[in-house]
N, C-alpha and C. Protein backbone atom coordinates (compact mmCIF):
# COMPACT_ATOMS: atom_id res chain seq x y z
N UNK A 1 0.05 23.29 -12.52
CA UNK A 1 -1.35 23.57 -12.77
C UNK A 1 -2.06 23.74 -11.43
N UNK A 2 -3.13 25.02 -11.29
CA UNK A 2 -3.85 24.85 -10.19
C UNK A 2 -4.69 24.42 -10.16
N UNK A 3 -5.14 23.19 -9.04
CA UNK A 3 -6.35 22.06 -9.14
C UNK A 3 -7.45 21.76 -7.73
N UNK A 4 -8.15 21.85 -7.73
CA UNK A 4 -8.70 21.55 -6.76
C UNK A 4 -9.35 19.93 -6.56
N UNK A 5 -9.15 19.38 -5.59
CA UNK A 5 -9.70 17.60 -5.11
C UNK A 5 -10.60 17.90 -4.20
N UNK A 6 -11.42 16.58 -4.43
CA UNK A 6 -12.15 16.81 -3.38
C UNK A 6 -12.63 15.05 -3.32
N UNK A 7 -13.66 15.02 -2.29
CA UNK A 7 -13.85 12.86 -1.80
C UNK A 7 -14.81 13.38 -0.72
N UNK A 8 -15.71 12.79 -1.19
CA UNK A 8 -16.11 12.48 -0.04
C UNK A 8 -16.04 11.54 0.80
N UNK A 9 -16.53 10.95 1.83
CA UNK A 9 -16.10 9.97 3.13
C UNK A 9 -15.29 8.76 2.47
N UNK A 10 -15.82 8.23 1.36
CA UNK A 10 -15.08 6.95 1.37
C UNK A 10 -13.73 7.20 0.73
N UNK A 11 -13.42 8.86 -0.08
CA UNK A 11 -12.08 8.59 -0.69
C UNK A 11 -10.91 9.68 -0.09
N UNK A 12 -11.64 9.89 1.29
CA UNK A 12 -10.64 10.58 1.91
C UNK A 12 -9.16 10.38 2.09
N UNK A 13 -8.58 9.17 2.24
CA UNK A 13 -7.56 8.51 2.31
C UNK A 13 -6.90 8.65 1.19
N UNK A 14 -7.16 8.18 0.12
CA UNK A 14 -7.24 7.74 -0.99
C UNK A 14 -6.74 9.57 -1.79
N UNK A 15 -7.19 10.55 -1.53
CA UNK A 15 -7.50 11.39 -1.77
C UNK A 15 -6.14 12.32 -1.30
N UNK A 16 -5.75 11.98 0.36
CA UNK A 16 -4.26 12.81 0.76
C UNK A 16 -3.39 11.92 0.11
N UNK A 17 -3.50 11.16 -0.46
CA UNK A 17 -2.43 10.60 -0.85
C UNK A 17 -2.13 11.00 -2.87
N UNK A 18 -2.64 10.80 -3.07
CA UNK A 18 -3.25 11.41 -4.19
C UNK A 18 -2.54 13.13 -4.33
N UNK A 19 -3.25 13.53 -3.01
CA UNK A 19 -3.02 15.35 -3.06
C UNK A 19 -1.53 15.40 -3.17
N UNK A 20 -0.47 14.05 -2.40
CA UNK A 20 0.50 14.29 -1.72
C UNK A 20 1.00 14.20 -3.22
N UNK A 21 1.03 13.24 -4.17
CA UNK A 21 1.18 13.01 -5.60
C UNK A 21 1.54 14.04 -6.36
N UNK A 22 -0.15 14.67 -6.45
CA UNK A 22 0.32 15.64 -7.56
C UNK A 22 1.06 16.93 -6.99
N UNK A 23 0.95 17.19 -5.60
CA UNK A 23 2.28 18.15 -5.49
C UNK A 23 3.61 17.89 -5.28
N UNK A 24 3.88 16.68 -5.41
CA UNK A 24 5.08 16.09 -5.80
C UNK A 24 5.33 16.36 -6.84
N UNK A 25 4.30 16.51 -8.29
CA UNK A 25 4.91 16.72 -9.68
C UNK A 25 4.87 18.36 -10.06
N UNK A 26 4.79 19.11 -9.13
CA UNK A 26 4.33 20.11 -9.31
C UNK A 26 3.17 20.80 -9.22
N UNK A 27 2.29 21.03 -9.09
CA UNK A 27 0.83 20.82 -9.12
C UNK A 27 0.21 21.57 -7.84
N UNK A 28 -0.15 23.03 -7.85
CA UNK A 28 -0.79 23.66 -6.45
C UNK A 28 -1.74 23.19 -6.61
N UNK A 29 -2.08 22.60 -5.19
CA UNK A 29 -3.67 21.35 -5.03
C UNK A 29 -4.41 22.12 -3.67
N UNK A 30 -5.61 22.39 -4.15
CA UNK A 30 -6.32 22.72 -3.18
C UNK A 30 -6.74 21.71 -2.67
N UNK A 31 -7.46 21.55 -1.08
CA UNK A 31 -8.22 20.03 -1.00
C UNK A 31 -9.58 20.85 -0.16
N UNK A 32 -10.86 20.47 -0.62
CA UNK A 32 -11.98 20.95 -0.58
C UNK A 32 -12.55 20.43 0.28
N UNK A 33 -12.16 19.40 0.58
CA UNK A 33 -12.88 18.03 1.83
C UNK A 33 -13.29 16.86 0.55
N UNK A 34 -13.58 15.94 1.80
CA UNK A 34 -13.89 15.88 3.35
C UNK A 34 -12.69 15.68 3.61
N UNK A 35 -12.48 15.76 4.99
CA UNK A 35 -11.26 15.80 6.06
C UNK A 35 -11.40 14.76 7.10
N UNK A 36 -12.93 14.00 6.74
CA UNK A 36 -12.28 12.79 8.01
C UNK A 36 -12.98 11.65 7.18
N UNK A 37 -13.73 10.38 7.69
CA UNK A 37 -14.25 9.73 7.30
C UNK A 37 -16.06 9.56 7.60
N UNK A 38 -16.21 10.51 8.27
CA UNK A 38 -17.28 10.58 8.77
C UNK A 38 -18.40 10.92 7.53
N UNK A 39 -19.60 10.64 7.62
CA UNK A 39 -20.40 10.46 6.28
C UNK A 39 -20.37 11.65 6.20
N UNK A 40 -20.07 12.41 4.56
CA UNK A 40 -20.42 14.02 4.32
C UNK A 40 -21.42 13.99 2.90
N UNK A 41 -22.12 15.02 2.46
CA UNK A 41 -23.49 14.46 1.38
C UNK A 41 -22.11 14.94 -0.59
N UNK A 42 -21.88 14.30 -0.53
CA UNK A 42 -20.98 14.61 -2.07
C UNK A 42 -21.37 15.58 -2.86
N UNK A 43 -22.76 15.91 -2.67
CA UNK A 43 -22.89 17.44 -3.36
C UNK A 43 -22.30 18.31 -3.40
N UNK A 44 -21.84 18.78 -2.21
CA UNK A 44 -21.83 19.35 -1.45
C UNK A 44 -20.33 20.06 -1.93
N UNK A 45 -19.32 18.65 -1.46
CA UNK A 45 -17.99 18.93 -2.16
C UNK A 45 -17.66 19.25 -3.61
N UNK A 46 -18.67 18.52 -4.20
CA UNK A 46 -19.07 18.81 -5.67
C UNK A 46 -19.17 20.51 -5.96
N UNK A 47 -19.93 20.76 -5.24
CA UNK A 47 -20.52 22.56 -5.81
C UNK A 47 -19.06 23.00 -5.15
N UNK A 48 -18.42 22.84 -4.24
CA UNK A 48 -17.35 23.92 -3.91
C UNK A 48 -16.35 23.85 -4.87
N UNK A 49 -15.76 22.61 -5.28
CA UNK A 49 -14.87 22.32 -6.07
C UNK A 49 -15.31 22.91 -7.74
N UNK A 50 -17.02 22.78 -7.89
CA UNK A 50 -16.78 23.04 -9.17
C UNK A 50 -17.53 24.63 -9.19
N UNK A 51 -17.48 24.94 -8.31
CA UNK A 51 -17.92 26.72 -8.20
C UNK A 51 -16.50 27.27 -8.23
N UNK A 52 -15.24 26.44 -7.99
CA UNK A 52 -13.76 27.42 -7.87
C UNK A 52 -13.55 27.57 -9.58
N UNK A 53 -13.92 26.30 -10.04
CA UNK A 53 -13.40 26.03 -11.90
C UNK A 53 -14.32 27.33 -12.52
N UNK A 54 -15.46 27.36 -12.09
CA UNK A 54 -16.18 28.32 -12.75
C UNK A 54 -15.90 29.59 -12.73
N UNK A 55 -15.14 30.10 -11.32
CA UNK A 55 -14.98 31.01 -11.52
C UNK A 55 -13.39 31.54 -11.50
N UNK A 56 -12.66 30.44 -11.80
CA UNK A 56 -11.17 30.22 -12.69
C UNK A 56 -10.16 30.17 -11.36
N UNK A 57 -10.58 30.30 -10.44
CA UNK A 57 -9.79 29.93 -9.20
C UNK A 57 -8.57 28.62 -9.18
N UNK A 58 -9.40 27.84 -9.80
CA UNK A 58 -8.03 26.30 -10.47
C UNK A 58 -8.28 26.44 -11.68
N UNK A 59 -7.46 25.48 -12.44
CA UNK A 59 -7.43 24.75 -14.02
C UNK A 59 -8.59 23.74 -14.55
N UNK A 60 -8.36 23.32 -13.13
CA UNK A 60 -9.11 21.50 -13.06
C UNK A 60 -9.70 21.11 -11.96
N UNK A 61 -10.40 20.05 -11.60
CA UNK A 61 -11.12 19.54 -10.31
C UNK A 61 -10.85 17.78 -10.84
N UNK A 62 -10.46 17.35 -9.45
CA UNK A 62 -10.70 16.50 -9.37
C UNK A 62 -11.68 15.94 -8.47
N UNK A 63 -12.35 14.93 -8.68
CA UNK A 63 -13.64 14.72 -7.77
C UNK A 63 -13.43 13.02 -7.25
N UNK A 64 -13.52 12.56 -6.40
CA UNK A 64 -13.78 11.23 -5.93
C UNK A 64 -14.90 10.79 -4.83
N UNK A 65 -15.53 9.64 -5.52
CA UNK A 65 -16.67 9.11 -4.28
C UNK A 65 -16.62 7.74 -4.61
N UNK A 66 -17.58 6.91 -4.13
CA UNK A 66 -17.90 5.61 -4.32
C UNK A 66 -17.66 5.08 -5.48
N UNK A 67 -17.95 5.82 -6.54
CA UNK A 67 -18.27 5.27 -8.10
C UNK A 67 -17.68 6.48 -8.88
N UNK A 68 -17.27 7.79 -8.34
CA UNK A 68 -17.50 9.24 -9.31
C UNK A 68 -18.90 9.48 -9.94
N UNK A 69 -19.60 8.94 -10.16
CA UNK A 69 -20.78 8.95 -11.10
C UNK A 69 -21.52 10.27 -10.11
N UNK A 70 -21.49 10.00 -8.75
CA UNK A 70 -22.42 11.22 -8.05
C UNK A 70 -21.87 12.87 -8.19
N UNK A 71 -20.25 12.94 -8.26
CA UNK A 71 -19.67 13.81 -8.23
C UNK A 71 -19.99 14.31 -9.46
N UNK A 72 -19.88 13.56 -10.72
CA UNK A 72 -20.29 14.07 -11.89
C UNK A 72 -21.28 14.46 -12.11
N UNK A 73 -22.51 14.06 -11.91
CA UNK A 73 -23.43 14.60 -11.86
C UNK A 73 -23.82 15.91 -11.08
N UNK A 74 -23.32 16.00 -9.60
CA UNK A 74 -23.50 17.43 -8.91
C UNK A 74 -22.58 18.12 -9.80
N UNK A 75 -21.47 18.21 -10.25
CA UNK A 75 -20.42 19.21 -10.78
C UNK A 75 -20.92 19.82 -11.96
N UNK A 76 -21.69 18.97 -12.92
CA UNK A 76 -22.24 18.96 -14.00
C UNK A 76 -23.43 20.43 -13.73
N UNK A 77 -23.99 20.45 -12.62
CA UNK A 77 -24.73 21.57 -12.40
C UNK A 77 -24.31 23.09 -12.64
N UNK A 78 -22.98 22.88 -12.54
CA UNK A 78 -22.18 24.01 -12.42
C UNK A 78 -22.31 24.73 -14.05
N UNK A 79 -21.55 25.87 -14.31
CA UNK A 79 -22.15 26.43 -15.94
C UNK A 79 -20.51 25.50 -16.20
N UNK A 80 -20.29 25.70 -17.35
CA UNK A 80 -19.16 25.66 -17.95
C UNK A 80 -17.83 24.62 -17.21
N UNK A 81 -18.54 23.62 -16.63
CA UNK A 81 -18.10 22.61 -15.70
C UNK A 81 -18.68 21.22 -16.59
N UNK A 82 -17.71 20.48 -17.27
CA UNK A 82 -17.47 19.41 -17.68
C UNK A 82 -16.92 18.41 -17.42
N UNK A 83 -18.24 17.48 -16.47
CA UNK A 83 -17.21 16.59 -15.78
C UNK A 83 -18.24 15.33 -16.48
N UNK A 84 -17.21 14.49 -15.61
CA UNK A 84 -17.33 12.89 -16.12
C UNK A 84 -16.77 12.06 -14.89
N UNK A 85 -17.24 10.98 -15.29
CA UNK A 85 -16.68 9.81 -14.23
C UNK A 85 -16.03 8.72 -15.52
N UNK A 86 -14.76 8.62 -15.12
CA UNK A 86 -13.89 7.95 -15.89
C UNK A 86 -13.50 6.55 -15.13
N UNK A 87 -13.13 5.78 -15.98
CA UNK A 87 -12.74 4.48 -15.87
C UNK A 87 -11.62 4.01 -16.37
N UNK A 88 -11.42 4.03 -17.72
CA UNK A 88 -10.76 3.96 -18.91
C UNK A 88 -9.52 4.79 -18.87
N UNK A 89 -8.44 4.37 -19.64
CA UNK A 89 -7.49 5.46 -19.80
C UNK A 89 -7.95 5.59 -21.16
N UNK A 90 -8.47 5.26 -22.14
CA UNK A 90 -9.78 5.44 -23.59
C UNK A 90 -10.52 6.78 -23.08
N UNK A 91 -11.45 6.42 -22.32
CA UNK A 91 -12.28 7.82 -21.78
C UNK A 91 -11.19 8.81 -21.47
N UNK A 92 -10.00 8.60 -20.31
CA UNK A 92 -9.35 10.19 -19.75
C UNK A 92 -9.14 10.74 -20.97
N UNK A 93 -8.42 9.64 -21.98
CA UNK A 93 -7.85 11.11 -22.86
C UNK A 93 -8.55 11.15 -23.90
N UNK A 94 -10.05 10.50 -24.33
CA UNK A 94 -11.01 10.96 -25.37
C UNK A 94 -11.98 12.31 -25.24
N UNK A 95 -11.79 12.57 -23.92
CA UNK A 95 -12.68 13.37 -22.88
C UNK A 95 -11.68 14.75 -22.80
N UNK A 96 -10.69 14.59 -22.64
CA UNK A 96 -10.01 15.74 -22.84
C UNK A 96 -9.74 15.88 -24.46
N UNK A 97 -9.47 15.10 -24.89
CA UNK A 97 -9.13 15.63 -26.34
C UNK A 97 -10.43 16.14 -27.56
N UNK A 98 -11.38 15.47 -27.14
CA UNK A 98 -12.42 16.28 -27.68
C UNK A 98 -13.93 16.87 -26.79
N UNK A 99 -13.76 16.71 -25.56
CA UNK A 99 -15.06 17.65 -25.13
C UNK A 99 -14.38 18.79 -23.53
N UNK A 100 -12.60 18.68 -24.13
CA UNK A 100 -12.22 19.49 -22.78
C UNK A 100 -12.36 19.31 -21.83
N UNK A 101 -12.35 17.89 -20.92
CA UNK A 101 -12.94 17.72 -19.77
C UNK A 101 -12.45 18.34 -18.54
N UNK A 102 -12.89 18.78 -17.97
CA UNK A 102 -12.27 20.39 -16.75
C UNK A 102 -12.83 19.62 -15.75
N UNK A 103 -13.29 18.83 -15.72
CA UNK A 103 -13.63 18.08 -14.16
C UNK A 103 -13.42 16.41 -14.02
N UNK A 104 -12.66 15.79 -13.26
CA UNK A 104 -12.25 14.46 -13.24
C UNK A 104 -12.80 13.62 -12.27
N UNK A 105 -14.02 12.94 -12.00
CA UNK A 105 -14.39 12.46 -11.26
C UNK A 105 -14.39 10.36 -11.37
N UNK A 106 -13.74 9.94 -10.30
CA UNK A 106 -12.96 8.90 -10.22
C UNK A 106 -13.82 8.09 -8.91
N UNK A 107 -13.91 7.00 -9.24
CA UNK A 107 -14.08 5.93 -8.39
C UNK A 107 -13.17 5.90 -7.18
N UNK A 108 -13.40 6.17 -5.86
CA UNK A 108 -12.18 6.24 -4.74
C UNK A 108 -11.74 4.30 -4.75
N UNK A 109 -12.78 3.30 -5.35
CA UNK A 109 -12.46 2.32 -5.38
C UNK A 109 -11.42 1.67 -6.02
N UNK A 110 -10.89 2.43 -7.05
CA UNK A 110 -10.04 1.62 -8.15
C UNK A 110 -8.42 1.45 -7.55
N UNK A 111 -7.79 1.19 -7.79
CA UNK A 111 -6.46 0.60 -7.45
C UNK A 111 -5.69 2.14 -7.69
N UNK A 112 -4.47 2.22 -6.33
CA UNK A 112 -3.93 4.06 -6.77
C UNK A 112 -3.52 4.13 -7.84
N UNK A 113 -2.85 3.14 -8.53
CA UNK A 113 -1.85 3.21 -9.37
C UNK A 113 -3.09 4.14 -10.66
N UNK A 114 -4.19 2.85 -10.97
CA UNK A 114 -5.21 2.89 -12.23
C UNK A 114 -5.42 4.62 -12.25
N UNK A 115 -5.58 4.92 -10.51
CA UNK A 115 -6.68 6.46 -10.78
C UNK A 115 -5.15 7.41 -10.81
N UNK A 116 -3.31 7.07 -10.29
CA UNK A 116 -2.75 8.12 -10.84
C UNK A 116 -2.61 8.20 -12.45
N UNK A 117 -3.07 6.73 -13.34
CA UNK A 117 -2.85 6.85 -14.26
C UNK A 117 -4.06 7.86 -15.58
N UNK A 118 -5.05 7.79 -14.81
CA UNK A 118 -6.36 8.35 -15.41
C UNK A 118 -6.00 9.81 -14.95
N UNK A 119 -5.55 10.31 -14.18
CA UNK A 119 -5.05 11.69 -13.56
C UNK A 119 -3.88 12.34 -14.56
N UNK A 120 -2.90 11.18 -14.78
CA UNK A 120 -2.03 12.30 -15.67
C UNK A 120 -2.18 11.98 -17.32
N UNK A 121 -3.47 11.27 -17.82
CA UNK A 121 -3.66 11.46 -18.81
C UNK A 121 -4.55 13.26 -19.32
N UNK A 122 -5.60 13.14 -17.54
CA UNK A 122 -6.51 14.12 -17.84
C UNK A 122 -5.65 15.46 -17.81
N UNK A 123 -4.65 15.20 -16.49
CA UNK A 123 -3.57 16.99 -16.59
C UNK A 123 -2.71 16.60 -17.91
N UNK A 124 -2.41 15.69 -19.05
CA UNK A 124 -1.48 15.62 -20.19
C UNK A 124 -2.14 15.51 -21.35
N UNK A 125 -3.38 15.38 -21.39
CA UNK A 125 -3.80 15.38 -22.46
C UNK A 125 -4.45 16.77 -22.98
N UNK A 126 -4.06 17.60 -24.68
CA UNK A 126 -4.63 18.75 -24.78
C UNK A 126 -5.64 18.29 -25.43
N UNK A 127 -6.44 19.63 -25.46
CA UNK A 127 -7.67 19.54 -26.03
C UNK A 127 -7.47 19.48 -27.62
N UNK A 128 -8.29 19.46 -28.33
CA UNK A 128 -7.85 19.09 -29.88
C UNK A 128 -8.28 20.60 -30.47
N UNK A 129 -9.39 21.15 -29.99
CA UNK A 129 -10.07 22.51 -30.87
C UNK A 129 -10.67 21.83 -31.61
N UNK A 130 -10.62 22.94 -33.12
CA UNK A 130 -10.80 22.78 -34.68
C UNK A 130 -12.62 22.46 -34.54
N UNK A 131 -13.28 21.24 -34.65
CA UNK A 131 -14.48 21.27 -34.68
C UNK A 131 -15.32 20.80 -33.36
N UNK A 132 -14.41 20.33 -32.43
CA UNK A 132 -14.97 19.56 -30.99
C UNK A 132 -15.09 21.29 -30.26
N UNK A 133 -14.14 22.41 -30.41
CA UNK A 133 -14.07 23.57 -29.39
C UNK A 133 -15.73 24.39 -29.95
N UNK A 134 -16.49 24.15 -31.41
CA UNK A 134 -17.63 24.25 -31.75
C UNK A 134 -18.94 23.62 -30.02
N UNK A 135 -18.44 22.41 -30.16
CA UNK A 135 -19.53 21.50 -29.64
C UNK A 135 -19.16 21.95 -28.15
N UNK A 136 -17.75 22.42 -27.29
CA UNK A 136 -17.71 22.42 -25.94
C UNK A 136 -18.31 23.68 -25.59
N UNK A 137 -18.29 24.38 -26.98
CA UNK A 137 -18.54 25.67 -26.46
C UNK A 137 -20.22 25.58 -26.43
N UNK A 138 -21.22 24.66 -27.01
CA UNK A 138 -22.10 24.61 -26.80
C UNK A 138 -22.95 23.80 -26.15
N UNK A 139 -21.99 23.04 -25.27
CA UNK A 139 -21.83 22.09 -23.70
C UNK A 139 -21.83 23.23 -22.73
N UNK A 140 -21.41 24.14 -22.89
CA UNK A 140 -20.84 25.82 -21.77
C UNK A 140 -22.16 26.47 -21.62
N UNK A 141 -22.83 26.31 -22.93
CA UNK A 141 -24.23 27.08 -22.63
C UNK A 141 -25.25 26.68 -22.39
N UNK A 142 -24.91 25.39 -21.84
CA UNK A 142 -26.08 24.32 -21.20
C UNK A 142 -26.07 24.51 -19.84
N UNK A 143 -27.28 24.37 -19.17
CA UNK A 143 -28.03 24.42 -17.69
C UNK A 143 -27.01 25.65 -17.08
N UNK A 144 -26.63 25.51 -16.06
CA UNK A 144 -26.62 26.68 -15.06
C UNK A 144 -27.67 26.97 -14.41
């Protein structure tokens, strides 16, 4: 699958290692930044990563910051960009299975293991259709 990551300052680390992961399982990974640790504004990485999904350049985005909550919210700006900040392996695959979630935004805080496990629920879990592909499709025609 083609995916794009991205972190800002605090999940840079956290983030090549991660990248190194999923192209271990296969997985062409773009990495969007940041590239050092130096403070960068998370928007920022947000709009690049979720301006590639929009315009079909990857599959998926993954997003990491302090909490994810900021990433989700900038990505969310994007049209047809459905992201979330997950916690749960409940949320990864309720989020893909009924609202398609195309953007994965993760706490750089949580333990590697927790966030590779929230990662290959979101690239393994399909979407369901039938009456949820009604409601995403009318998540798609929100803001922009």
């Amino acid at each position: 699958m083609k995916l794009a990551i991205g972190a800002d300052h605090r999940g840079v680390e956290i983030k090549r290692r991660l990248t190194q992961w999923l192209q271990s399982l296969g997985h062409e990974v773009t990495d969007v930044g940041a590239h050092s640790t130096e403070s960068v504004d998370y928007p920022d990485v947000a709009r690049t990563a979720a301006n590639m999904l929009a315009a079909g350049a990857v599959e998926r985005i993954i997003l990491l910051c302090g909490t994810g909550i900021g990433m989700a919210i900038a990505a969310n700006k994007v049209r047809s960009v459905r992201a979330h900040s997950i916690r749960t392996p409940f949320e990864a695959e309720i989020s893909r299975r009924h609202n398609d979630l195309n953007a994965l935004c993760l706490s750089a805080e949580l333990p590697e293991t927790d966030l590779q496990q929230l990662i290959s629920l979101f690239l393994e879990t399909e979407f369901e259709g039938g009456r949820h592909a009604r409601r995403v499709e009318k998540l798609d025609s929100c803001g922009g």
